[in-house]
C-alpha atoms as a PDB file:
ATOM      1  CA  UNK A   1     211.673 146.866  -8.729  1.00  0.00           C
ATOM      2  CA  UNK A   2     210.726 147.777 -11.763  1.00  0.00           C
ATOM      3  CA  UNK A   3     213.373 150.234 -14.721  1.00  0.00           C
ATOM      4  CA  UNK A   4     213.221 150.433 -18.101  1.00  0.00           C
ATOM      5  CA  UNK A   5     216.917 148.998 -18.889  1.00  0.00           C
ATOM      6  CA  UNK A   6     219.003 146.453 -16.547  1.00  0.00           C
ATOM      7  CA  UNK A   7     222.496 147.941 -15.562  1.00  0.00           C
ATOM      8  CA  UNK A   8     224.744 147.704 -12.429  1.00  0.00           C
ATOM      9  CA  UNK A   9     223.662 150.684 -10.979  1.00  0.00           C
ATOM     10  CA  UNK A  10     219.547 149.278 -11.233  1.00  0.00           C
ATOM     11  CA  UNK A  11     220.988 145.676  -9.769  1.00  0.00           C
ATOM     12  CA  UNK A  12     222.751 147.237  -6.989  1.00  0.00           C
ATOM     13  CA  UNK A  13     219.944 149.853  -5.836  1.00  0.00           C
ATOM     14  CA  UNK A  14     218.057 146.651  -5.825  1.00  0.00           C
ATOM     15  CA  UNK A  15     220.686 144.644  -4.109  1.00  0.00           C
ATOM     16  CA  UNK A  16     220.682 147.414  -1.104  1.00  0.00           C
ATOM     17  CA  UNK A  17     217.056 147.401  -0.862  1.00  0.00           C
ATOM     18  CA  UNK A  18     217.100 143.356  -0.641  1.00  0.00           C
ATOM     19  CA  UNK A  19     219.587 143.647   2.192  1.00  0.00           C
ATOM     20  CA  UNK A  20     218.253 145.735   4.182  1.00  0.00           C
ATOM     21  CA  UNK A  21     215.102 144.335   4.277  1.00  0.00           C
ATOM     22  CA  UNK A  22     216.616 141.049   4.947  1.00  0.00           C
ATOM     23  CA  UNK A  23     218.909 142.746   7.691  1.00  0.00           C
ATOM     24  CA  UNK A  24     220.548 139.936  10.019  1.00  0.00           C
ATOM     25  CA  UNK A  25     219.017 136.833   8.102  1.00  0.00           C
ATOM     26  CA  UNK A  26     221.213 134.286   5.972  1.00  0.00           C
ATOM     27  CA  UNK A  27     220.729 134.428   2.569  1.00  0.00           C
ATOM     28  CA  UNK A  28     221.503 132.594  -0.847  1.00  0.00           C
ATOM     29  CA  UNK A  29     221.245 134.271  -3.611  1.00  0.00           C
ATOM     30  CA  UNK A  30     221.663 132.719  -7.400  1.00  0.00           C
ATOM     31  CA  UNK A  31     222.857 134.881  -9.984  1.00  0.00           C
ATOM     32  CA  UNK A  32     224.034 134.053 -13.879  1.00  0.00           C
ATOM     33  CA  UNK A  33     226.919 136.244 -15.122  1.00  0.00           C
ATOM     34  CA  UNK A  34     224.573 139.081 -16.591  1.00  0.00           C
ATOM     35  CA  UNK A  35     227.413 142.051 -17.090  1.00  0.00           C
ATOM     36  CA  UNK A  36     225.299 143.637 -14.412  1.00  0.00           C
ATOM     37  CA  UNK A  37     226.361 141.139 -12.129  1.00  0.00           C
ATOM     38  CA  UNK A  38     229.853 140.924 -12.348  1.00  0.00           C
ATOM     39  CA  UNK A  39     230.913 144.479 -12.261  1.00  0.00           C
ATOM     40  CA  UNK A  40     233.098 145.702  -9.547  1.00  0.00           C
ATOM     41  CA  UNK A  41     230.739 147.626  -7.800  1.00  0.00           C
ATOM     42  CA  UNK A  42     228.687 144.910  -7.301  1.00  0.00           C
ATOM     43  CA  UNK A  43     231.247 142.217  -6.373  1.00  0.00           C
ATOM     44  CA  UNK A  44     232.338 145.012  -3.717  1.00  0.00           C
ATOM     45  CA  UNK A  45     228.555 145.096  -2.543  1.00  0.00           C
ATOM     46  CA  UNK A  46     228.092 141.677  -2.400  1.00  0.00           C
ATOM     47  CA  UNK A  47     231.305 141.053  -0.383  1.00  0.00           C
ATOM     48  CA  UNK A  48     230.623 143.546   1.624  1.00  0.00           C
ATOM     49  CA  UNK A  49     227.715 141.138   2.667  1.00  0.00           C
ATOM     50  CA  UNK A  50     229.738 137.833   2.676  1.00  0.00           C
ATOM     51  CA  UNK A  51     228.904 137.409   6.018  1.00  0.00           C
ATOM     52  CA  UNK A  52     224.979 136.484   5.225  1.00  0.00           C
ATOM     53  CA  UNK A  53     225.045 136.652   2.055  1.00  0.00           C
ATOM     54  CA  UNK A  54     226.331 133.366  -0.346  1.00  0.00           C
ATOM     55  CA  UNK A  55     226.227 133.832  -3.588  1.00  0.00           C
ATOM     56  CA  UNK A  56     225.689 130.979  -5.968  1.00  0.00           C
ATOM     57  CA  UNK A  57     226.886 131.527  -9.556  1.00  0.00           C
ATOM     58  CA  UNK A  58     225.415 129.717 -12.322  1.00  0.00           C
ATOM     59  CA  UNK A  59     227.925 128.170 -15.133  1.00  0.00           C
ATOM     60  CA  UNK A  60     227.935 130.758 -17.799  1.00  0.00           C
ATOM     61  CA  UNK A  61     225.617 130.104 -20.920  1.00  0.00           C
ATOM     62  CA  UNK A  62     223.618 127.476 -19.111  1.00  0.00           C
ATOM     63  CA  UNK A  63     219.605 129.021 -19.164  1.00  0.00           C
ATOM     64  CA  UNK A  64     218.841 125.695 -18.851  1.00  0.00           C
ATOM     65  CA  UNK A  65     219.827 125.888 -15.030  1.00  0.00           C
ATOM     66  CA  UNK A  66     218.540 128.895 -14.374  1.00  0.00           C
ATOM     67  CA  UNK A  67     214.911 128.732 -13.421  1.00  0.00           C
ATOM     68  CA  UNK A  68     213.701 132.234 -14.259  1.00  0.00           C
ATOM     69  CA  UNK A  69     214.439 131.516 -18.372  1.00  0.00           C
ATOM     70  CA  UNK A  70     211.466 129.108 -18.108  1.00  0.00           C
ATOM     71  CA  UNK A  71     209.483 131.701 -16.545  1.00  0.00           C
ATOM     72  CA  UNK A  72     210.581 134.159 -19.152  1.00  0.00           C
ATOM     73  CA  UNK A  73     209.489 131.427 -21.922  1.00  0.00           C
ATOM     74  CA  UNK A  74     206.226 130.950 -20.547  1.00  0.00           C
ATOM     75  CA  UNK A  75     205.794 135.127 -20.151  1.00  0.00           C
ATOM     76  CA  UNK A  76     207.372 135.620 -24.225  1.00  0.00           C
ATOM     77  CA  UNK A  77     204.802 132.717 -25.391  1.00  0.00           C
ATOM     78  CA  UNK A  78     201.441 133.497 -23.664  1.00  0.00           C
ATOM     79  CA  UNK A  79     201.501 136.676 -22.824  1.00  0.00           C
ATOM     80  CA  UNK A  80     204.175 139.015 -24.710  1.00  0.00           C
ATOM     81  CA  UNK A  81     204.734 137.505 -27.931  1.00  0.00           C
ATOM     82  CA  UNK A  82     204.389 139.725 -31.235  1.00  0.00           C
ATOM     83  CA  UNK A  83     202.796 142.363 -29.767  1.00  0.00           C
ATOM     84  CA  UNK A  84     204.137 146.237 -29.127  1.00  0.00           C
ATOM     85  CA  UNK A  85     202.326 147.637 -26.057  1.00  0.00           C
ATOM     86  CA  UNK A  86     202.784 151.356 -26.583  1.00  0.00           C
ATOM     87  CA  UNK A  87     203.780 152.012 -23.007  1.00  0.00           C
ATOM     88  CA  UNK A  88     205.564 150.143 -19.817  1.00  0.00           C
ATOM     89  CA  UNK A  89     202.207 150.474 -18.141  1.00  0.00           C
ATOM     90  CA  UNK A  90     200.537 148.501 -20.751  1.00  0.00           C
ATOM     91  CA  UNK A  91     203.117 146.073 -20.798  1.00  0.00           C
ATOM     92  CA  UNK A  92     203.168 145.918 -17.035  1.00  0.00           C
ATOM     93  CA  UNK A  93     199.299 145.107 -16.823  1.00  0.00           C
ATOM     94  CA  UNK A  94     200.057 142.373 -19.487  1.00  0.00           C
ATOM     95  CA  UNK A  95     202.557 140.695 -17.320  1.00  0.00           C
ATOM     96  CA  UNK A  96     200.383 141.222 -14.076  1.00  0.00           C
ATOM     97  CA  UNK A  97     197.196 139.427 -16.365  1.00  0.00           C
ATOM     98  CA  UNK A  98     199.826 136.229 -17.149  1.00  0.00           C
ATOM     99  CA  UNK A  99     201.110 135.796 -13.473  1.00  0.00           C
ATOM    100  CA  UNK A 100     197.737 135.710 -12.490  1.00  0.00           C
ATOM    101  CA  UNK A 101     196.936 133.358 -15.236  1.00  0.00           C
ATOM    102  CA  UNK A 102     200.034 131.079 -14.285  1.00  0.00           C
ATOM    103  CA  UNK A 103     199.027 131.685 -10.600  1.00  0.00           C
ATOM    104  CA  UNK A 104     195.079 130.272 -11.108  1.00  0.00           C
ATOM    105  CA  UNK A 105     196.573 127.246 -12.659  1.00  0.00           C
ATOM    106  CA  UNK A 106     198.972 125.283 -10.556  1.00  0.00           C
ATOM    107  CA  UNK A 107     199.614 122.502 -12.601  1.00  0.00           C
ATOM    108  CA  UNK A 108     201.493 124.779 -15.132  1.00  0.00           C
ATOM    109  CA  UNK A 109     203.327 126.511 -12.434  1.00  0.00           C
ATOM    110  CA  UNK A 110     204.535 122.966 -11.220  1.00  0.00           C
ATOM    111  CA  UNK A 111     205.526 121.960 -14.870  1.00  0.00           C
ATOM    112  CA  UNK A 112     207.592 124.973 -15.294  1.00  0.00           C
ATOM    113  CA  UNK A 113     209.503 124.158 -11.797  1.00  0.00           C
ATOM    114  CA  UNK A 114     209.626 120.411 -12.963  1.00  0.00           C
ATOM    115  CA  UNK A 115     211.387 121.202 -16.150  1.00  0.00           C
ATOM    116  CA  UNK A 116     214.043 123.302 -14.160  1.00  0.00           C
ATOM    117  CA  UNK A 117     214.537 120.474 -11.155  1.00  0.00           C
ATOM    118  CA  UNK A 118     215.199 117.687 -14.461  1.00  0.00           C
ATOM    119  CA  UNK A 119     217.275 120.118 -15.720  1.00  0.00           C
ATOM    120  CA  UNK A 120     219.562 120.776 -12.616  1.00  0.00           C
ATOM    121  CA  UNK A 121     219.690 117.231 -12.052  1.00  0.00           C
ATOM    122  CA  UNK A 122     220.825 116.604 -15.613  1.00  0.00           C
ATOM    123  CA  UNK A 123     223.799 118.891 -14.646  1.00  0.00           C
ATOM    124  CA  UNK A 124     224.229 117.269 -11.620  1.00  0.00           C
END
């Protein structure tokens, strides 16, 4: 799901569209404390789903624990990095050219998820 900002309202739409998708399945889902995240409409939504839906909250300022920063990193540094693109379809095609870069080559898609699991064990 793709906007041009992150807000509550975005997160929630795509929150609703996760569920029901996912409709009678158990699922975990890990969240950091974005504002997004912690408004009260979407603590209502996601208790609304408590009953298949667990939520696991990251400690607050702790990117090192959450596995999509190093993803983010990678993104920034090979792909996005001093450069204006003009338009979110540009930018989009970018980011579509690095996944598949990162997706071609698995040993750098296994040292980003190394770096995360030494990182959550660290914290453990």
């Amino acid at each position: 799901m793709l906007h041009e900002r992150k807000c509550a309202r975005q997160f929630n739409e795509f929150l609703r569209q996760l569920f029901e998708g996912k409709r009678g399945r158990k699922m975990v889902l890990v969240l950091d404390n974005a504002g997004y995240h912690v408004t009260r409409a979407t603590l209502d939504l996601l208790a609304e789903h408590e009953d298949h839906v667990y939520v696991l909250w990251l400690p607050k300022y702790s990117p090192e624990l959450n596995a999509i920063e190093g993803l983010w990193g990678y993104l920034k540094h090979r792909a996005l990095n001093n450069y204006f693109f003009g338009t979110i379809e540009r930018l989009e095609a970018a980011t579509a050219e690095a996944f598949n870069a990162l997706n071609s080559n698995p040993k750098t898609a296994l040292s980003l998820a190394y770096n995360t699991s030494q990182e959550l064990c660290r914290a453990a």
